[in-house]
N, C-alpha and C. Protein backbone atom coordinates (compact mmCIF):
# COMPACT_ATOMS: atom_id res chain seq x y z
N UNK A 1 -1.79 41.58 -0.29
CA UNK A 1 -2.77 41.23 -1.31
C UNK A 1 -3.80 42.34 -1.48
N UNK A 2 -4.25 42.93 -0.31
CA UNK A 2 -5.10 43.98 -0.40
C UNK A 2 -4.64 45.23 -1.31
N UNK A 3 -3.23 45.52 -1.11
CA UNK A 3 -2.79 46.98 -1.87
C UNK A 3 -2.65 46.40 -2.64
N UNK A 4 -2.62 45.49 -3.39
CA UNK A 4 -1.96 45.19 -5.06
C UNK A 4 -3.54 45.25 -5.64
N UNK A 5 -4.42 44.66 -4.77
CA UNK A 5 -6.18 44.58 -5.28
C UNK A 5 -6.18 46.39 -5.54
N UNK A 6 -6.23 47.21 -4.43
CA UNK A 6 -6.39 48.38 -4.32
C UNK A 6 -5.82 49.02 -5.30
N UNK A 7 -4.63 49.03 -5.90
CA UNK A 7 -3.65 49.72 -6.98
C UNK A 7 -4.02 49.29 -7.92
N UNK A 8 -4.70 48.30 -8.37
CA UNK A 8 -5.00 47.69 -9.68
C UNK A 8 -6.20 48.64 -9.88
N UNK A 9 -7.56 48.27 -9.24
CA UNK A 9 -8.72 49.40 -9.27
C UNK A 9 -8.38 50.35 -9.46
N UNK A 10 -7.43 51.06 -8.57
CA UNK A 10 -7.43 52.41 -8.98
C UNK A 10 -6.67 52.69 -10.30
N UNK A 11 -5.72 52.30 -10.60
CA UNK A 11 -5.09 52.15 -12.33
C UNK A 11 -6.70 51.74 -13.35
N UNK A 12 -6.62 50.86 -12.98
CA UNK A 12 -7.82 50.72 -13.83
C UNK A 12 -9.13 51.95 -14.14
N UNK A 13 -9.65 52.34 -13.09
CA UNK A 13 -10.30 53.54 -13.02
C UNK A 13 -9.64 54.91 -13.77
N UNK A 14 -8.19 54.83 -13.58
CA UNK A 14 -7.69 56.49 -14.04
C UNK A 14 -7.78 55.95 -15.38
N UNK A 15 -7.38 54.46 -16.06
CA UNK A 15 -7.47 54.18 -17.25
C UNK A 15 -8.66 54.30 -17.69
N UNK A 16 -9.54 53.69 -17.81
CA UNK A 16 -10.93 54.18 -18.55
C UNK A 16 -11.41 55.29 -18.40
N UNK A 17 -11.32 56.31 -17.39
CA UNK A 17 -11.81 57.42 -17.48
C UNK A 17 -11.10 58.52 -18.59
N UNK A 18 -10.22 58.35 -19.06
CA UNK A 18 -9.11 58.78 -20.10
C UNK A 18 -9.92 58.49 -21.53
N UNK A 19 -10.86 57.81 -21.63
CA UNK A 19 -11.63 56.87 -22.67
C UNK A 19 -12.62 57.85 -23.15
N UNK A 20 -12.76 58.39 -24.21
CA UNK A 20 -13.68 59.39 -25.09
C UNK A 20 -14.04 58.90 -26.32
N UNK A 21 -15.51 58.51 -26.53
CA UNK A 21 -16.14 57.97 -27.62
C UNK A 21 -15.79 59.29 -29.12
N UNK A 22 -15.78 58.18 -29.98
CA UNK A 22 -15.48 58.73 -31.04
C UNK A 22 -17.09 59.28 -31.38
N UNK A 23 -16.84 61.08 -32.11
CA UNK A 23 -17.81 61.71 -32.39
C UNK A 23 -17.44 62.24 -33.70
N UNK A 24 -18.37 61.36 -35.03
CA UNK A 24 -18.24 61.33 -36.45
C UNK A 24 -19.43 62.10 -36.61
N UNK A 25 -20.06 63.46 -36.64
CA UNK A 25 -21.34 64.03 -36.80
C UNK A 25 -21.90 64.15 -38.39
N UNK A 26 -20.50 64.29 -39.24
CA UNK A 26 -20.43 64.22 -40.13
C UNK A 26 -21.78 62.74 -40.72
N UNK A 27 -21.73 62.04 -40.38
CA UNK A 27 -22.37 60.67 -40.57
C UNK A 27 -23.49 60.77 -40.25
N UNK A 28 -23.97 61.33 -39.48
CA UNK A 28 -25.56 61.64 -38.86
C UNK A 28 -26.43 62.83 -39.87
N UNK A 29 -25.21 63.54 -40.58
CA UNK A 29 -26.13 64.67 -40.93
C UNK A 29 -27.22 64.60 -42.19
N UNK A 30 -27.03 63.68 -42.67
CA UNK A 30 -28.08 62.99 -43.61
C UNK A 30 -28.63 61.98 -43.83
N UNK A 31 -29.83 61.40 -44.06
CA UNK A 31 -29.55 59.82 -43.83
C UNK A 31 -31.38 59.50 -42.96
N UNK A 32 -31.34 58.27 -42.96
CA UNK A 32 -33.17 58.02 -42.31
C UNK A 32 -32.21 57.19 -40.79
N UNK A 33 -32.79 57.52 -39.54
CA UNK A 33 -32.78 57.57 -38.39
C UNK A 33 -34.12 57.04 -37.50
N UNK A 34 -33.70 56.55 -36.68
CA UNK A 34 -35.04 55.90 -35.80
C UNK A 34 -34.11 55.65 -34.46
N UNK A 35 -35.12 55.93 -33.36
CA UNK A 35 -34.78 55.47 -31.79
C UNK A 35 -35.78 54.76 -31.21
N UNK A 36 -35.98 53.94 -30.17
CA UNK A 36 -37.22 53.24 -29.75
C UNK A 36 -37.10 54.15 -27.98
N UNK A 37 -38.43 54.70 -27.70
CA UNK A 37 -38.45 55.07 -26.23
C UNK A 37 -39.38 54.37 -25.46
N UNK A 38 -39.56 54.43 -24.24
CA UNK A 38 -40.66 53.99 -23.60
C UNK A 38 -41.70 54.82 -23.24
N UNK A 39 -42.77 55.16 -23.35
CA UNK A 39 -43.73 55.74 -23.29
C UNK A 39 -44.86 55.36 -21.80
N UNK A 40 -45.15 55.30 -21.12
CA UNK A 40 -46.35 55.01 -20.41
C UNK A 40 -46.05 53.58 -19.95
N UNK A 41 -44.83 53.16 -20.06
CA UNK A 41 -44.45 51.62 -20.13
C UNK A 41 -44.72 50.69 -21.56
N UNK A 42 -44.93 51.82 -22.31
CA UNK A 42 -45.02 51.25 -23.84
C UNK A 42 -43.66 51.42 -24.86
N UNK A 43 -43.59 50.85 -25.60
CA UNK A 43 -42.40 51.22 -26.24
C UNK A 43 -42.43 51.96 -27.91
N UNK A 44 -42.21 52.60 -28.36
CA UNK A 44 -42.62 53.39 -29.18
C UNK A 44 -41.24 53.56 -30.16
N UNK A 45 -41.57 53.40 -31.40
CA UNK A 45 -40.25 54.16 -32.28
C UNK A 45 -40.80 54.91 -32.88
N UNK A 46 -39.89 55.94 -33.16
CA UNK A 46 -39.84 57.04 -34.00
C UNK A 46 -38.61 57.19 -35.00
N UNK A 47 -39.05 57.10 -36.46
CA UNK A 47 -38.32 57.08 -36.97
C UNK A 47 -38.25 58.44 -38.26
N UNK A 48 -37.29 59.35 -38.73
CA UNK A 48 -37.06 60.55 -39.50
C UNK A 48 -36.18 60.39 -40.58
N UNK A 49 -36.03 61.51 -41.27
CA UNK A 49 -35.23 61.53 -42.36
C UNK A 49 -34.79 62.62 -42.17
N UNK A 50 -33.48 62.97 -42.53
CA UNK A 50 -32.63 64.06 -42.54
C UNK A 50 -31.90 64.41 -43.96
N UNK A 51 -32.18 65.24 -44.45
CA UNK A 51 -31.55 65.90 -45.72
C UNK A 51 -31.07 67.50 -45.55
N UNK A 52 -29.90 67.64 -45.49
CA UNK A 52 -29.69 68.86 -44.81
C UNK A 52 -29.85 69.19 -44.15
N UNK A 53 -30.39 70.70 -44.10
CA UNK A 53 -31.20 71.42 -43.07
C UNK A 53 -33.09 71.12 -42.49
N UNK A 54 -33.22 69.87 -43.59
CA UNK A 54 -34.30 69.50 -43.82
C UNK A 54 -34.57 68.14 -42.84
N UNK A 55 -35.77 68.30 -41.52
CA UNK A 55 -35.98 66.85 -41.04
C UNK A 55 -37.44 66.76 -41.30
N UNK A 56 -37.53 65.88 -41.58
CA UNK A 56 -38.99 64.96 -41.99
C UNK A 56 -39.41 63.87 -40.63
N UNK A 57 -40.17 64.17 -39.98
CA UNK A 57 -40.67 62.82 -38.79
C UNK A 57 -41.89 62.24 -39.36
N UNK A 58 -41.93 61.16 -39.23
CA UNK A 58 -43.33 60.42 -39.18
C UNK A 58 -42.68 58.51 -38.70
């Protein structure tokens, strides 16, 4: 019971590590954008605009 537990984890592990998020940059490169961070234990968003080569923050 133990090696079949053991062989499963490890299959499982080589399987997801094989796993690479899809990267569409195309989609980001224009467009209004915002992230929320924590600050001082505060939480803060910041949100921009992107037009080209052009970013705008406020």
């Amino acid at each position: 019971m133990y090696t079949k537990t053991s062989i499963s984890i490890v299959v499982l592990i080589l399987l997801s590590s094989c796993y690479q998020p899809q990267r569409d940059c195309k989609a980001f490169k224009d467009g209004e954008f915002s992230f929320t961070s924590t600050i001082d234990e505060k939480e803060v968003t910041t949100t921009f605009v992107r037009k080209g080569e052009l970013e705008i923050d406020y």
